[in-house]
Protein backbone atom coordinates (compact mmCIF):
# COMPACT_ATOMS: atom_id res chain seq x y z
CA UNK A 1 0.00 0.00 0.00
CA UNK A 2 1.20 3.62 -0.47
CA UNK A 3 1.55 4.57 3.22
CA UNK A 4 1.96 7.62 5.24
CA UNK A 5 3.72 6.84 8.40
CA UNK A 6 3.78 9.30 11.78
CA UNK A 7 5.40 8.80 14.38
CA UNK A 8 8.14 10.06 17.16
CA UNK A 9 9.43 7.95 19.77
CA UNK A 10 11.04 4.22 20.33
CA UNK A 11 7.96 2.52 20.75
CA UNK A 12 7.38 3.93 16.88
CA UNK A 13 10.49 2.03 15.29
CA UNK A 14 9.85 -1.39 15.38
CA UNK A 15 6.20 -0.58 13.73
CA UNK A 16 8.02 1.37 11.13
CA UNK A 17 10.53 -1.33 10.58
CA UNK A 18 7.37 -4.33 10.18
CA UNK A 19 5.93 -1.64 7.01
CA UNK A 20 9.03 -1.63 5.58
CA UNK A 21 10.16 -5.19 5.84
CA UNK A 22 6.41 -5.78 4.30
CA UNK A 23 7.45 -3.61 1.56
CA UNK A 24 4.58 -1.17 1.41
CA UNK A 25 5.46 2.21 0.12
CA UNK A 26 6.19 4.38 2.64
CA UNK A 27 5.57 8.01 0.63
CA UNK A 28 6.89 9.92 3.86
CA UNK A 29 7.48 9.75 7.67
CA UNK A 30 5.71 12.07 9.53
CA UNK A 31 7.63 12.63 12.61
CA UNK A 32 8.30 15.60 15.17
CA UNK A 33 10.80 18.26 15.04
CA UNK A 34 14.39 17.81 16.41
CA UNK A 35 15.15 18.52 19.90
CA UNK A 36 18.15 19.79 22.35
CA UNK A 37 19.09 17.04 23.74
CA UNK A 38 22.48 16.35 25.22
CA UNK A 39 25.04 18.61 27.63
CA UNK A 40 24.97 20.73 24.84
CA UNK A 41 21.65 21.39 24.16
CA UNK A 42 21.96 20.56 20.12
CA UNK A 43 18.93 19.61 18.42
CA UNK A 44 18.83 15.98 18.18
CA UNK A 45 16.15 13.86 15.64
CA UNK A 46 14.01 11.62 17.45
CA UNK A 47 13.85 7.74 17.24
CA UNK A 48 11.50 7.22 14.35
CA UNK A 49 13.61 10.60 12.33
CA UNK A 50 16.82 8.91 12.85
CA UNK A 51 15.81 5.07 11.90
CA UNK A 52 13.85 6.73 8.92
CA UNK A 53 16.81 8.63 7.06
CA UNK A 54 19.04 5.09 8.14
CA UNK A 55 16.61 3.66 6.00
CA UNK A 56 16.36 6.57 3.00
CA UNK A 57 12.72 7.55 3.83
CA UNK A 58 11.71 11.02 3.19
CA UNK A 59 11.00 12.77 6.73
CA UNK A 60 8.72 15.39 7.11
CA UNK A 61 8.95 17.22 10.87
CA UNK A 62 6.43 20.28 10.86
CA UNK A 63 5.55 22.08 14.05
CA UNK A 64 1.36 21.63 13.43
CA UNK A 65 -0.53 20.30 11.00
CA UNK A 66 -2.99 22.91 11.75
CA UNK A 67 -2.12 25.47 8.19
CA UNK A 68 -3.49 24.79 4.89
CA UNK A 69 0.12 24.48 3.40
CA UNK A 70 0.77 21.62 5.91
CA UNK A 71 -2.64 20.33 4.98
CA UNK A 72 -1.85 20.61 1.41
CA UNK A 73 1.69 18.63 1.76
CA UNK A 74 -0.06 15.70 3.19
CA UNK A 75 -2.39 15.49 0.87
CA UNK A 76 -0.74 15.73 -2.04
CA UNK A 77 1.05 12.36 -0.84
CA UNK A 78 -2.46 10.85 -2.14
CA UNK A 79 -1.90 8.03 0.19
CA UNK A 80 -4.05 5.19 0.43
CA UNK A 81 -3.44 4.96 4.63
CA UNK A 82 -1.65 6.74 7.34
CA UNK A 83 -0.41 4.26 10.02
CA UNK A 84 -0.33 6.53 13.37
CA UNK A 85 1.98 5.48 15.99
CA UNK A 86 2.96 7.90 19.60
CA UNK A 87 3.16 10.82 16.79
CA UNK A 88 2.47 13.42 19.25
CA UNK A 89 0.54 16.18 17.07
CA UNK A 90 -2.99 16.33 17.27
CA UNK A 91 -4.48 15.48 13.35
CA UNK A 92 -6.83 18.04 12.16
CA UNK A 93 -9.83 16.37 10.40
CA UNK A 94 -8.59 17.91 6.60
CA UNK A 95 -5.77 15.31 7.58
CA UNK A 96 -7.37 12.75 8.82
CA UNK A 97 -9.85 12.76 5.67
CA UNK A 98 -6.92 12.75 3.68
CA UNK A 99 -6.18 9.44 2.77
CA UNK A 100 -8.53 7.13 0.85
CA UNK A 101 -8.75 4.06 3.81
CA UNK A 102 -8.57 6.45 6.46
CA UNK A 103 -5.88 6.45 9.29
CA UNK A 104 -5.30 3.42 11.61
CA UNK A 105 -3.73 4.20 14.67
CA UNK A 106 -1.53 1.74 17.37
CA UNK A 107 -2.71 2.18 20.75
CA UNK A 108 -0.85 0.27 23.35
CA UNK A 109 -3.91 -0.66 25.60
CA UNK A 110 -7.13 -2.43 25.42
CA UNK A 111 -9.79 0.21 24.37
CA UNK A 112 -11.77 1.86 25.88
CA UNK A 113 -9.40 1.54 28.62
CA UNK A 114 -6.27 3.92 28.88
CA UNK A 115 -7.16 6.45 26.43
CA UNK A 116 -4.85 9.17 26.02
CA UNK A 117 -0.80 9.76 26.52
CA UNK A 118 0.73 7.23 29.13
CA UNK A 119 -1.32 3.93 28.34
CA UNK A 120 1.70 1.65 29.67
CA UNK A 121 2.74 3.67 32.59
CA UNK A 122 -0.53 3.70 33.89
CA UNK A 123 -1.94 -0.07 33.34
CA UNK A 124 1.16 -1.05 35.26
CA UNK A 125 0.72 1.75 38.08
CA UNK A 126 -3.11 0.62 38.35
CA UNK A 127 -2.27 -3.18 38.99
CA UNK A 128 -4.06 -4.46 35.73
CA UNK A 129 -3.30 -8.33 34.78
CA UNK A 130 -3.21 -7.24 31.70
CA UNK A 131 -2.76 -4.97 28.29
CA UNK A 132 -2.45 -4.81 25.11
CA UNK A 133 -2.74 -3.05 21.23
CA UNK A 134 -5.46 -1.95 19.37
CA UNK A 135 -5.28 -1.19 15.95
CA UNK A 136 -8.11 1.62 15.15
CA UNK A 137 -9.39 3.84 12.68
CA UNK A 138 -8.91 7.21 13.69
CA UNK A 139 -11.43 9.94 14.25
CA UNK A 140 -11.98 13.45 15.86
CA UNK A 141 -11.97 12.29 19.58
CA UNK A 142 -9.18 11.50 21.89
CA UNK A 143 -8.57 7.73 20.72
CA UNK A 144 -12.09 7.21 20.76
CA UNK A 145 -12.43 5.46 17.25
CA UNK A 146 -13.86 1.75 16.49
CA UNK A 147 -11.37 -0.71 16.43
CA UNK A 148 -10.55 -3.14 13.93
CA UNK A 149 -7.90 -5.72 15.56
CA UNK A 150 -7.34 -6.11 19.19
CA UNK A 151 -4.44 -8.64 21.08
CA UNK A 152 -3.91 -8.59 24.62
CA UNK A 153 -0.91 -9.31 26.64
CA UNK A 154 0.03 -10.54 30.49
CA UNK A 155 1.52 -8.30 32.69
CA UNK A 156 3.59 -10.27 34.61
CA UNK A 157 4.73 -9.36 38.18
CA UNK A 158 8.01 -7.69 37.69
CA UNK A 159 7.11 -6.35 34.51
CA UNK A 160 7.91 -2.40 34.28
CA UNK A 161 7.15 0.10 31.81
CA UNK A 162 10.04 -0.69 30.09
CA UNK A 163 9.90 -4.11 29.52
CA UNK A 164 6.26 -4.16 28.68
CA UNK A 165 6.58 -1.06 25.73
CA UNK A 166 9.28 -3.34 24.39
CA UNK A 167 6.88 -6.79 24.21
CA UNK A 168 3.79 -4.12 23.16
CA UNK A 169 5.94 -2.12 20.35
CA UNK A 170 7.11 -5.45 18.63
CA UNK A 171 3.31 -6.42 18.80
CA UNK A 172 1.91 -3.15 17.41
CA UNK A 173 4.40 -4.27 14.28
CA UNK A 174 2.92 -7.31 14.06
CA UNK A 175 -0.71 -6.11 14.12
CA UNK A 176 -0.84 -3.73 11.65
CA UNK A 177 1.16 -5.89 9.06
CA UNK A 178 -1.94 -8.02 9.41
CA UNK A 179 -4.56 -4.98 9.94
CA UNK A 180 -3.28 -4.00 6.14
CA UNK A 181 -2.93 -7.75 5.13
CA UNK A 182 -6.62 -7.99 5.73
CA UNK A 183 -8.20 -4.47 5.69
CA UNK A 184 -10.93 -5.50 3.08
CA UNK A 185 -12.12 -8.12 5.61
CA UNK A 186 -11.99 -6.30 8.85
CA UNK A 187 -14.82 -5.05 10.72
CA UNK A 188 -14.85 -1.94 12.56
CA UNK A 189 -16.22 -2.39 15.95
CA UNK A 190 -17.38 0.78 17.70
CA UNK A 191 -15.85 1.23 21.35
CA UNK A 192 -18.14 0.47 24.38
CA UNK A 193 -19.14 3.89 26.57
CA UNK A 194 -18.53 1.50 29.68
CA UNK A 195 -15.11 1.03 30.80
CA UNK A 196 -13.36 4.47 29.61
CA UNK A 197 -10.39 5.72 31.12
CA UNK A 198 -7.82 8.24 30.70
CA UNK A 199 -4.07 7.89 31.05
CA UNK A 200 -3.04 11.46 31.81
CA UNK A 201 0.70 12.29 31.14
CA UNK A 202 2.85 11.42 33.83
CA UNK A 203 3.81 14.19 36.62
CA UNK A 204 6.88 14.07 38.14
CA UNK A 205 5.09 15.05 41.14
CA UNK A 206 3.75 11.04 40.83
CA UNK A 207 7.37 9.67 41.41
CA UNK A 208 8.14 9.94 45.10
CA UNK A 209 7.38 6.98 46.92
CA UNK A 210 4.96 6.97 50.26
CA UNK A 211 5.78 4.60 52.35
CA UNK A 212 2.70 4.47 54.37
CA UNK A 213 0.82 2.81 51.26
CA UNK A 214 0.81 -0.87 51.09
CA UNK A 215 2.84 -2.86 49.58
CA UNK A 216 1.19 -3.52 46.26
CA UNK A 217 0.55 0.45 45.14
CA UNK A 218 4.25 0.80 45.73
CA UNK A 219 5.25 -1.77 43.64
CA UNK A 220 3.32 -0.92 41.01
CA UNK A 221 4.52 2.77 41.04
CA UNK A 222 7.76 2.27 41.26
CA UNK A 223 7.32 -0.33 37.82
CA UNK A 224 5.33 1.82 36.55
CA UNK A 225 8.01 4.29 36.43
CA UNK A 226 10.67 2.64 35.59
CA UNK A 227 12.54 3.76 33.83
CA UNK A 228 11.71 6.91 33.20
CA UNK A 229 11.08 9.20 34.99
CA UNK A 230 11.65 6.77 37.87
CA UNK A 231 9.76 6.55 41.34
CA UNK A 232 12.38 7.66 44.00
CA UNK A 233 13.01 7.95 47.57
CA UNK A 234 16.00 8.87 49.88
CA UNK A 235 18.20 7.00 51.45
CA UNK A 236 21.04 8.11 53.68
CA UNK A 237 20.15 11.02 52.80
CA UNK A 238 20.57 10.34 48.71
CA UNK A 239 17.94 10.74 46.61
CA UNK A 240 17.85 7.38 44.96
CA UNK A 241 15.75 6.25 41.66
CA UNK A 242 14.08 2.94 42.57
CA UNK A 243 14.11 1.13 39.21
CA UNK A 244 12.39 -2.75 39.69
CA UNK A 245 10.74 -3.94 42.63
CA UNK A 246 8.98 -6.71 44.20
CA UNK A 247 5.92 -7.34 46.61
CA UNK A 248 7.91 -9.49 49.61
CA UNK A 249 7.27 -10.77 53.35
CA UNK A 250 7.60 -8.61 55.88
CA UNK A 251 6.29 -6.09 58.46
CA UNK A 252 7.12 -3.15 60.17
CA UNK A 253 7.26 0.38 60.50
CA UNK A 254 6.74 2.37 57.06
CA UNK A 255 10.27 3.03 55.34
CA UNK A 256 11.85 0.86 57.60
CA UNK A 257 14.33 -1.19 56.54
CA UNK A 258 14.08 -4.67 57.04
CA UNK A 259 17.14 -6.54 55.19
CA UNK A 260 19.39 -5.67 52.21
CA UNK A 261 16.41 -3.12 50.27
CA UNK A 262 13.45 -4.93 51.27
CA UNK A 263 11.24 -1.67 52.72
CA UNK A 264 8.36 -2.07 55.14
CA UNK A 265 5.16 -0.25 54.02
CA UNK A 266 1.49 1.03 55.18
CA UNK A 267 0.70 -3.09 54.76
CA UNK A 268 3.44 -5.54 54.13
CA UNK A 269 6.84 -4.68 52.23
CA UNK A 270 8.39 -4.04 48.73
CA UNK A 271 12.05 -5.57 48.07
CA UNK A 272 14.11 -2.81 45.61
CA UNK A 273 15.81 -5.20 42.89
CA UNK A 274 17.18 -2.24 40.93
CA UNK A 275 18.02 1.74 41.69
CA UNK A 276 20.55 3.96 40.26
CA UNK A 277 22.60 6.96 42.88
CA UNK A 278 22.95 9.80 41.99
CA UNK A 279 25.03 10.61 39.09
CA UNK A 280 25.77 6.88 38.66
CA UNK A 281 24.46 4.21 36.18
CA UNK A 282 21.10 1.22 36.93
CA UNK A 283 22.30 -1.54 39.13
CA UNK A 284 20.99 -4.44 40.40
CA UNK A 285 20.12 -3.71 44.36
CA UNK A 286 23.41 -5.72 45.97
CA UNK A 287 25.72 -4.25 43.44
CA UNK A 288 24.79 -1.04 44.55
CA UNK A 289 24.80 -1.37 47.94
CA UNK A 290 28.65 -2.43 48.63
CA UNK A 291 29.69 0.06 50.34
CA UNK A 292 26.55 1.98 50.68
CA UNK A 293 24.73 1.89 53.99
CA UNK A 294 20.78 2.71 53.57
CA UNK A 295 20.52 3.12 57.08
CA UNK A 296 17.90 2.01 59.39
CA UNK A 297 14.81 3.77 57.61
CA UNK A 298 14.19 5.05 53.98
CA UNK A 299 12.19 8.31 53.28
């Protein structure tokens, strides 16, 4: 098919890489503009910007879609889809009309549920069992469209953000090579009004731990956070990003510490299996602590 592809981040390349491999004809990659990035501030192209140019795809980076001239670039592409991927600009509706089978977005959750920015983040942070992708045809709303092909995933007990947008990006390839493999065939089914809920961008007022919670909410947040922008607490006075956790035995007072990381809470206790100090690199909880005394209580 002649495709239109947008997209931004990491979770975007391995879907670009499945359209490619499938040899459609990717017109253009729709991507957002460079950023600073670095000590020194230089604008830097995103994921899907650098993989596309590795591959010789034309890139297109506007600011909005929202002038006519934009308007009129896309659709002069005459493209028969636009695949939609974490693209980050909102489509106006002269876009969206703009290609002849519509545009199919990949949304990493199981619609209605976790609608909007931070779908991952916030299944994991919520304590679902599971997630998943949706492939669906786009319209006006926020994600609101009927959806054509739906797979869900496990989320298993020490998954964190990070290792579930890997498993959910390589999926989201997988699904639209077959959502354009069998468009003709595909029926789109409308979204249920029960069940809707928003994942609001993360706020890195979110990430510091409270101790007094139980066990479970903790270890979900500080998953659900890893690894970016990464729950965190102090200890020794440090302030410490708390990268992987478990739920583990124990009692006690809230933030005490009971043995190696393992951290009492509101109801039970949460074992740390991976932080990163200050100004230092992810370890695994007893390589970092050699030589590093957390004390008697964590804060």
């Amino acid at each position: 098919m002649r495709i239109v592809f947008m997209g931004t981040p990491d979770f975007s390349v391995p879907v670009l890489d499945a359209l490619h491999d499938a040899g459609h004809d990717i017109l253009a990659v729709y991507t957002q503009p460079p950023r600073p990035a670095g000590r020194g501030k230089r604008d830097r192209p995103g994921a899907v910007h650098q993989r596309a140019m590795a591959l010789g795809l034309p890139v297109r980076h506007p600011v909005s879609l929202k002038g006519a001239e934009a308007q009129a670039d896309f659709v002069a592409f005459d493209a028969e889809v636009a695949v939609v991927v974490a693209y980050g600009l909102i489509l106006p509706q002269a876009v969206l009309d703009a290609p002849r089978r519509g545009c199919l977005n990949i949304h990493a959750s199981l619609l209605p549920r976790w609608r909007g920015a931070a779908p991952i983040h916030r299944s994991i942070m919520a304590g679902d069992a599971q997630t998943g992708v949706c492939i669906m045809r786009m319209e006006a709303g926020l994600d609101t469209g009927p959806v054509l092909l739906r797979e869900s995933v496990a989320i298993q007990p020490e998954d964190t953000t990070g290792t579930l947008h890997d498993r959910l990006s390589t999926l989201g390839g997988t699904l639209i090579r077959s959502a354009l493999d069998r468009l003709d065939d595909l029926t789109p089914v409308p979204q249920p009004a029960e069940g809707v809920t928003y994942a609001a961008k993360i706020d890195k007022a979110e990430a510091r731990v409270d101790w007094t919670r139980p066990a479970a909410v903790v270890d979900a947040q500080v998953r659900g956070l890893s690894p970016f922008p990464g729950a965190w607490c102090e200890i020794g006075g440090e302030r410490v990003k708390l990268l992987g956790s478990r739920v583990a035995e124990g009692e006690g007072e809230p933030g005490q510490v009971l043995s190696g990381l393992t951290v009492a809470c509101g109801t039970g206790a949460v074992a740390i299996t991976r932080l990163q100090r200050a100004g230092g690199r992810a370890q695994r909880t007893e390589d970092a602590l050699r030589g590093f005394d957390p004390g008697p209580f964590v804060m």
